[in-house]
C-alpha atoms as a PDB file:
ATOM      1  CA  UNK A   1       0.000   0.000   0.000  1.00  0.00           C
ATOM      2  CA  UNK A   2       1.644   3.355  -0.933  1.00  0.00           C
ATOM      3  CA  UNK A   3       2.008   5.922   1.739  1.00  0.00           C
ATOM      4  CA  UNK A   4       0.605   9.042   1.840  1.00  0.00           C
ATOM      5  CA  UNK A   5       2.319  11.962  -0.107  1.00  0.00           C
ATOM      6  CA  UNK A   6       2.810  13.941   3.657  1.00  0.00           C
ATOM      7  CA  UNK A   7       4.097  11.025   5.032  1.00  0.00           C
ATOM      8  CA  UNK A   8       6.988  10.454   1.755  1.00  0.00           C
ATOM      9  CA  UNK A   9       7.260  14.165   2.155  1.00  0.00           C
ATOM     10  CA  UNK A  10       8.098  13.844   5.831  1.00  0.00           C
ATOM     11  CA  UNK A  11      10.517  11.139   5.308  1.00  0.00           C
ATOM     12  CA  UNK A  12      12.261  12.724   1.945  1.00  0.00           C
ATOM     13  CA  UNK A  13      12.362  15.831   4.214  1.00  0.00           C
ATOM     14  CA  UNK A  14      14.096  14.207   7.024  1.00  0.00           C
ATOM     15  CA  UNK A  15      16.803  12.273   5.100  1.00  0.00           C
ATOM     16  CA  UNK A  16      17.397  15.182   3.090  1.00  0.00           C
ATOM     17  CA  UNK A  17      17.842  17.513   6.239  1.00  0.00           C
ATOM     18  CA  UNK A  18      20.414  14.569   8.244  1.00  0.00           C
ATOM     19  CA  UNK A  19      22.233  15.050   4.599  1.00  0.00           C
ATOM     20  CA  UNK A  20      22.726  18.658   4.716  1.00  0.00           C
ATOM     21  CA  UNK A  21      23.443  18.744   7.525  1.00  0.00           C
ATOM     22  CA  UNK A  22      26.904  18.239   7.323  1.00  0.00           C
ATOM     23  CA  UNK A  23      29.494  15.917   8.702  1.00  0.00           C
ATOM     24  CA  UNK A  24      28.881  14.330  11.624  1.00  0.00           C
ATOM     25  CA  UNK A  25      31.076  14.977  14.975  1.00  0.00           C
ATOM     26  CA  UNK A  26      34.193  12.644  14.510  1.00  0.00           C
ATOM     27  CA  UNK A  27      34.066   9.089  15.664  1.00  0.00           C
ATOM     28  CA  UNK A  28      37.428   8.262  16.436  1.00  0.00           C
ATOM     29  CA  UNK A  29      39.791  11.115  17.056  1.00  0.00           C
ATOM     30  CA  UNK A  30      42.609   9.356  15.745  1.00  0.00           C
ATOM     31  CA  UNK A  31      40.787   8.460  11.632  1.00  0.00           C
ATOM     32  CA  UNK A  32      43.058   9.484   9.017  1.00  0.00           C
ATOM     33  CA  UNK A  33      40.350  12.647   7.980  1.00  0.00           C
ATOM     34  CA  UNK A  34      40.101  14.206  11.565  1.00  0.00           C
ATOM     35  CA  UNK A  35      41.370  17.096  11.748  1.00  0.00           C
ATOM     36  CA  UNK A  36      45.157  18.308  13.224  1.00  0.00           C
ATOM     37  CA  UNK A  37      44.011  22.211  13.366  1.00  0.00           C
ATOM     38  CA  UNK A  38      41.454  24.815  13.827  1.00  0.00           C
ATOM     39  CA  UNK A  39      40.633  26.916  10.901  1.00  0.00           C
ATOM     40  CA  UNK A  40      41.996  30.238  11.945  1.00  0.00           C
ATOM     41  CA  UNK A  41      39.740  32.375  11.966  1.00  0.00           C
ATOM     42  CA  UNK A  42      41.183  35.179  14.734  1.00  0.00           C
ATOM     43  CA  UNK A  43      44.637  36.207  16.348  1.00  0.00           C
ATOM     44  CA  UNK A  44      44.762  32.323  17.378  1.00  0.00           C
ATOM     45  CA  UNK A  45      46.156  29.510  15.465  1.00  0.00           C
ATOM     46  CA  UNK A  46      46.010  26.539  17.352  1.00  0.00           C
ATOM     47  CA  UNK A  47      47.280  22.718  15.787  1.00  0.00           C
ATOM     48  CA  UNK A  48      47.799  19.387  17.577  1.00  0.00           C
ATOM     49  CA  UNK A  49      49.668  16.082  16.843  1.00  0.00           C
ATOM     50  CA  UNK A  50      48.110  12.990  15.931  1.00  0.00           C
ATOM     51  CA  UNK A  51      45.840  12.304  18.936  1.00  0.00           C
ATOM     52  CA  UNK A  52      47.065   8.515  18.636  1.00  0.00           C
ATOM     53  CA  UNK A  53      50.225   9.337  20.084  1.00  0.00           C
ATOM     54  CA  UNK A  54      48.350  11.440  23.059  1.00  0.00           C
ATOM     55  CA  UNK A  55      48.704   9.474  26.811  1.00  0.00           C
ATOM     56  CA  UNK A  56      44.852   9.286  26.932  1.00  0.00           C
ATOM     57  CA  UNK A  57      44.814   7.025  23.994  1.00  0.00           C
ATOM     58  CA  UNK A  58      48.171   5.185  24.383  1.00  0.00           C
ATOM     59  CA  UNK A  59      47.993   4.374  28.256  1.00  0.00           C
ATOM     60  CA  UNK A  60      44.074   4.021  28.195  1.00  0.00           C
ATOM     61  CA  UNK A  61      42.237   1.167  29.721  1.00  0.00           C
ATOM     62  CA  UNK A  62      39.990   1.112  27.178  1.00  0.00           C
ATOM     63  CA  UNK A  63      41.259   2.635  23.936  1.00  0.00           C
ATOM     64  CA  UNK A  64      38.242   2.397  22.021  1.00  0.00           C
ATOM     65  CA  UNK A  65      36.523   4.788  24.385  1.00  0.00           C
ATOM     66  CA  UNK A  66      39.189   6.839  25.045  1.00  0.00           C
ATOM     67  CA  UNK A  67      39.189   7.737  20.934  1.00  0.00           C
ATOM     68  CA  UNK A  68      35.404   8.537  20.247  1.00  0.00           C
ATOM     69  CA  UNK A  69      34.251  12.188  20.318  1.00  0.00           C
ATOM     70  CA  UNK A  70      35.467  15.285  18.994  1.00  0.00           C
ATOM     71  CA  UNK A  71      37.253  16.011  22.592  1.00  0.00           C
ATOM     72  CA  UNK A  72      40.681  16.933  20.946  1.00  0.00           C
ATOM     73  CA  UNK A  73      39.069  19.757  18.452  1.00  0.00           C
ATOM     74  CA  UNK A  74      36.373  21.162  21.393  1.00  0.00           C
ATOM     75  CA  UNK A  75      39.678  21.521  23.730  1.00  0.00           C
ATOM     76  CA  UNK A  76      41.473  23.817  20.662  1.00  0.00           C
ATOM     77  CA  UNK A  77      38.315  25.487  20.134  1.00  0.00           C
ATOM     78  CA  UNK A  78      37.950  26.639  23.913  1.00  0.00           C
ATOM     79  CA  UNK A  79      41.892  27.596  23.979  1.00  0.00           C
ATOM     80  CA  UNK A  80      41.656  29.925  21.069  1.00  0.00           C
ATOM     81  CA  UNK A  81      38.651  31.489  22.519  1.00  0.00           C
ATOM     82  CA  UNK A  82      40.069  31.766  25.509  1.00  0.00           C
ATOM     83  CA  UNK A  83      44.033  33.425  24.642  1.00  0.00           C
ATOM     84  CA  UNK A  84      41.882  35.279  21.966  1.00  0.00           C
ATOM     85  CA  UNK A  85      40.040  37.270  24.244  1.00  0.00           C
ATOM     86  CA  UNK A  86      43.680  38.439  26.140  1.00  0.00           C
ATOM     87  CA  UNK A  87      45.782  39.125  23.189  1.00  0.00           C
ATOM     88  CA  UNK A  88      46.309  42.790  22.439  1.00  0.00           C
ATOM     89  CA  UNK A  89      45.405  44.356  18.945  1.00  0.00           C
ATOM     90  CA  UNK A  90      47.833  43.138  16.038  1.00  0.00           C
ATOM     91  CA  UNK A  91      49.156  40.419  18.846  1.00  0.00           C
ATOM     92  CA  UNK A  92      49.160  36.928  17.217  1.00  0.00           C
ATOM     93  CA  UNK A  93      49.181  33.091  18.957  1.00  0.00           C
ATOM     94  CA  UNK A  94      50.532  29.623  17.576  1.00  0.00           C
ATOM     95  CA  UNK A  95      49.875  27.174  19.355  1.00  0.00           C
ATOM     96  CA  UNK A  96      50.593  23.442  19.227  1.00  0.00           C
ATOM     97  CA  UNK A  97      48.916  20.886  21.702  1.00  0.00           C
ATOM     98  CA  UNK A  98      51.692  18.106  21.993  1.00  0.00           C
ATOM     99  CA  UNK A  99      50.163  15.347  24.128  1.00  0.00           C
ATOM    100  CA  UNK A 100      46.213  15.235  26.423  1.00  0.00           C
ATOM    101  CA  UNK A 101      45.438  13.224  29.000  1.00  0.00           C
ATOM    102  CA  UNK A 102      42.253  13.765  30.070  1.00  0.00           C
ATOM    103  CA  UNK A 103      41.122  13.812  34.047  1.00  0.00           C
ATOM    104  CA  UNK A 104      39.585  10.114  34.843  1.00  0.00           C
ATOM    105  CA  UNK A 105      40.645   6.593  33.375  1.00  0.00           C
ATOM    106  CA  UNK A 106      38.068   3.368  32.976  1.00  0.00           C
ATOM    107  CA  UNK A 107      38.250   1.252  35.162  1.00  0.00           C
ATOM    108  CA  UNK A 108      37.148  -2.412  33.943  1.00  0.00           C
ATOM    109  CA  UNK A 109      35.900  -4.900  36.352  1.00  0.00           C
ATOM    110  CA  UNK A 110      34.636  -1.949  38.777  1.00  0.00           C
ATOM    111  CA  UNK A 111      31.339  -3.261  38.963  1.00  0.00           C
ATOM    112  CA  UNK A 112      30.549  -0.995  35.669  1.00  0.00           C
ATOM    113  CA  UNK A 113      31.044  -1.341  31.964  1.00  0.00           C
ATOM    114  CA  UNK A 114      34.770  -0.333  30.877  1.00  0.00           C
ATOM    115  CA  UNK A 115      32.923   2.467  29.018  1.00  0.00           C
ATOM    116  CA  UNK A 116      32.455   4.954  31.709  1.00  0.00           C
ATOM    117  CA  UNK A 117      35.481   6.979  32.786  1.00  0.00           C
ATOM    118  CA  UNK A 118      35.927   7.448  36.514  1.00  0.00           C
ATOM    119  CA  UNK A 119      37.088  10.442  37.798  1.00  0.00           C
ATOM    120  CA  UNK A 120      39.438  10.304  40.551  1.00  0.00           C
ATOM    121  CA  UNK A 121      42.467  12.294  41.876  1.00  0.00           C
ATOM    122  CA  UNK A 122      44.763   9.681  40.464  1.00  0.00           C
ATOM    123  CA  UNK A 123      43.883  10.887  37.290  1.00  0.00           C
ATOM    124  CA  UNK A 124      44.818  14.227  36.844  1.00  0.00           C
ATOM    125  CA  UNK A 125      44.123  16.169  33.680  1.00  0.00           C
ATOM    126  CA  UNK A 126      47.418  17.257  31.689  1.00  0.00           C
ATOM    127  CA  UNK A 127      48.177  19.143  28.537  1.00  0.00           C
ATOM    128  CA  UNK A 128      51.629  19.774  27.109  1.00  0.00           C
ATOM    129  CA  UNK A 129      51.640  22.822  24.446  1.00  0.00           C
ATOM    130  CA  UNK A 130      53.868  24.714  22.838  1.00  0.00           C
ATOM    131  CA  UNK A 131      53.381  28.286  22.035  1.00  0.00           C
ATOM    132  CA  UNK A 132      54.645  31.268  20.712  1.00  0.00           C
ATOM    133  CA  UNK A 133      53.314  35.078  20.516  1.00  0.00           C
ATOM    134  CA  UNK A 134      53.760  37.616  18.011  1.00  0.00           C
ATOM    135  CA  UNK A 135      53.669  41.448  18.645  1.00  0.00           C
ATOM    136  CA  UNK A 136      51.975  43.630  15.807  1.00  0.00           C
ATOM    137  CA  UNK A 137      54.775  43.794  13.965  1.00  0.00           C
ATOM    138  CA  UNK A 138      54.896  40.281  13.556  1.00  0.00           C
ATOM    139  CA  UNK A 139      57.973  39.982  16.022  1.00  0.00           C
ATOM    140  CA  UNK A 140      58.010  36.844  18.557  1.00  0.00           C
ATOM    141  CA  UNK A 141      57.999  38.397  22.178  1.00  0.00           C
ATOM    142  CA  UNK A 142      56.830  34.806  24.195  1.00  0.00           C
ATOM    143  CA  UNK A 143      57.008  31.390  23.726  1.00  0.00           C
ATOM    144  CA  UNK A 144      57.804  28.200  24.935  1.00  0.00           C
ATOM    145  CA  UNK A 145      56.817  24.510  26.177  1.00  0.00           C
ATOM    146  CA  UNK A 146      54.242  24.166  28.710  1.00  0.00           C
ATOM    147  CA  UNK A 147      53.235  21.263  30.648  1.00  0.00           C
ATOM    148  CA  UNK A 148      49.455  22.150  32.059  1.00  0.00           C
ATOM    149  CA  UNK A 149      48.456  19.736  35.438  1.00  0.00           C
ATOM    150  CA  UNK A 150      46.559  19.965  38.691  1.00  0.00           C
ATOM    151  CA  UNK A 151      46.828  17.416  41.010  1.00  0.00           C
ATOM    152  CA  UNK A 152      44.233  19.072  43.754  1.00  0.00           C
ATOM    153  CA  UNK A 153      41.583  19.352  40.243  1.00  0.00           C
ATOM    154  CA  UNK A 154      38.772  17.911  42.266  1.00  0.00           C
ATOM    155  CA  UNK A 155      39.217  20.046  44.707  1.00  0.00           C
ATOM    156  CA  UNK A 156      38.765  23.201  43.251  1.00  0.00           C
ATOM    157  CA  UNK A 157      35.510  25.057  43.074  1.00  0.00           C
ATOM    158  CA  UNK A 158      33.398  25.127  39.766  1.00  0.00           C
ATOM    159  CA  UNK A 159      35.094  28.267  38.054  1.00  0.00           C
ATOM    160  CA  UNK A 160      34.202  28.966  34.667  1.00  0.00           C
ATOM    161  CA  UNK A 161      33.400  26.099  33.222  1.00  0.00           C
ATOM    162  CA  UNK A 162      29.955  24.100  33.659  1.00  0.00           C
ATOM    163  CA  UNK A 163      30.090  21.208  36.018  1.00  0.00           C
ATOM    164  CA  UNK A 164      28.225  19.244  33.244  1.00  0.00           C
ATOM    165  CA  UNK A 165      30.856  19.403  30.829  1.00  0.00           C
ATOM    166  CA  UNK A 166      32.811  16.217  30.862  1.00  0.00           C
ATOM    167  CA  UNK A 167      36.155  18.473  29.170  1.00  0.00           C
ATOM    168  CA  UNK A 168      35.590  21.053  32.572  1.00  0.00           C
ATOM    169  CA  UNK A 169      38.831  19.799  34.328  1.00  0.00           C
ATOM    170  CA  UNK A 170      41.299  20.375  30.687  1.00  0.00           C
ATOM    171  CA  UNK A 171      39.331  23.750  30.183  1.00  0.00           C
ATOM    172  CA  UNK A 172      40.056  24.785  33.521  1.00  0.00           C
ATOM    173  CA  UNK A 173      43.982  23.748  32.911  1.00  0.00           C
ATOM    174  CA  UNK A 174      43.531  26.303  29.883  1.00  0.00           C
ATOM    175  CA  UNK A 175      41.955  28.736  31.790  1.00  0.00           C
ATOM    176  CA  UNK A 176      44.663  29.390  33.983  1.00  0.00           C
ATOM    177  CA  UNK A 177      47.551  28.833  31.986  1.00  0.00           C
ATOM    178  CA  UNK A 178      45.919  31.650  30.310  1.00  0.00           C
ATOM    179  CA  UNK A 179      45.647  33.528  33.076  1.00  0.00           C
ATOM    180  CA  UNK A 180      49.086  32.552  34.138  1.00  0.00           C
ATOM    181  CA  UNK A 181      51.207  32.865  31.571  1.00  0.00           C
ATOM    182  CA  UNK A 182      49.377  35.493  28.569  1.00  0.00           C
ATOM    183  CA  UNK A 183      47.146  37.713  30.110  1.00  0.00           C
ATOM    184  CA  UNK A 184      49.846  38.410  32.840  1.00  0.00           C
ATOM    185  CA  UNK A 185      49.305  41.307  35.408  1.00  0.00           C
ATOM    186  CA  UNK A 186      46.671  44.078  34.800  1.00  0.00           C
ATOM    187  CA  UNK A 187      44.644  41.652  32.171  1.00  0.00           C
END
């Protein structure tokens, strides 16, 4: 029995939207098309190495886990909104995010499925980077190799970042390296 034309409209409609769309958020961090940079589209350039070299991948319990999302990108994404917002005029950011390990491990055998990351202060979130800033003139005036960690993480208050964002712990890392090291006094 054919269906009715609303109902192949519906359908047609539906497909048609999923395929516009656009891509879908990656599956595996680590596939050959992911990304290894944000399209610049500000004062901050930010790349990363192939995320199957990162700790949270190689020394993962569960690897499989540890390589779905889009966690690598959404990190680069927050850190060039976040140095953005401190640079002066003209100033200009590169910066490359070496090696992630996100807060929490799985834990098989736990009582739980080896899917769900646990949280605990044996896990602390780390993020080594390596940076360098441009004056208006184009002229390199800071840079370096940083190595972002915080063993007391779950001990800290909320801060900026919404407790219902599983990447709060690595945006908090950025956070204050920004505040740290580029805003600097005054900012």
């Amino acid at each position: 029995m054919p269906r009715p034309r609303h109902i192949q409209a519906l359908v047609i409609g539906t497909l048609l939207a999923f395929a516009l769309a656009g891509p879908a958020i990656a599956a595996d961090v680590t596939d050959a098309d992911y990304p290894r940079s944000l399209e610049q589209d500000g004062p901050v350039a930010v790349s990363w190495a192939d995320p199957s070299g990162f700790t949270e991948i190689r020394h993962s319990r569960n690897r499989f886990e540890a390589r779905r999302g889009d966690w690598v990108r959404d990190i680069a994404r927050h850190l060039a909104r976040r140095a953005g917002d401190v640079l002066g005029p003209g100033e200009r950011l590169e910066v490359e995010i070496t090696d992630i390990k996100r807060a929490g491990d799985f834990e098989p055998g736990a009582g739980r499925g080896d899917h769900v990351r646990v949280v605990r202060d044996i896990y602390p979130p780390r993020i080594h980077l390596s940076y360098s800033r441009h004056d208006a003139a184009g002229n390199v005036v800071d840079g370096g190799e940083r190595e972002l960690t915080d063993l007391g993480f779950l001990q800290r208050g909320v801060g900026m970042v919404s407790m219902s964002d599983p990447l709060r712990h690595e945006k908090r890392l950025i956070d204050d390296w920004v505040r740290r090291d580029l805003a600097g006094p005054g900012r």
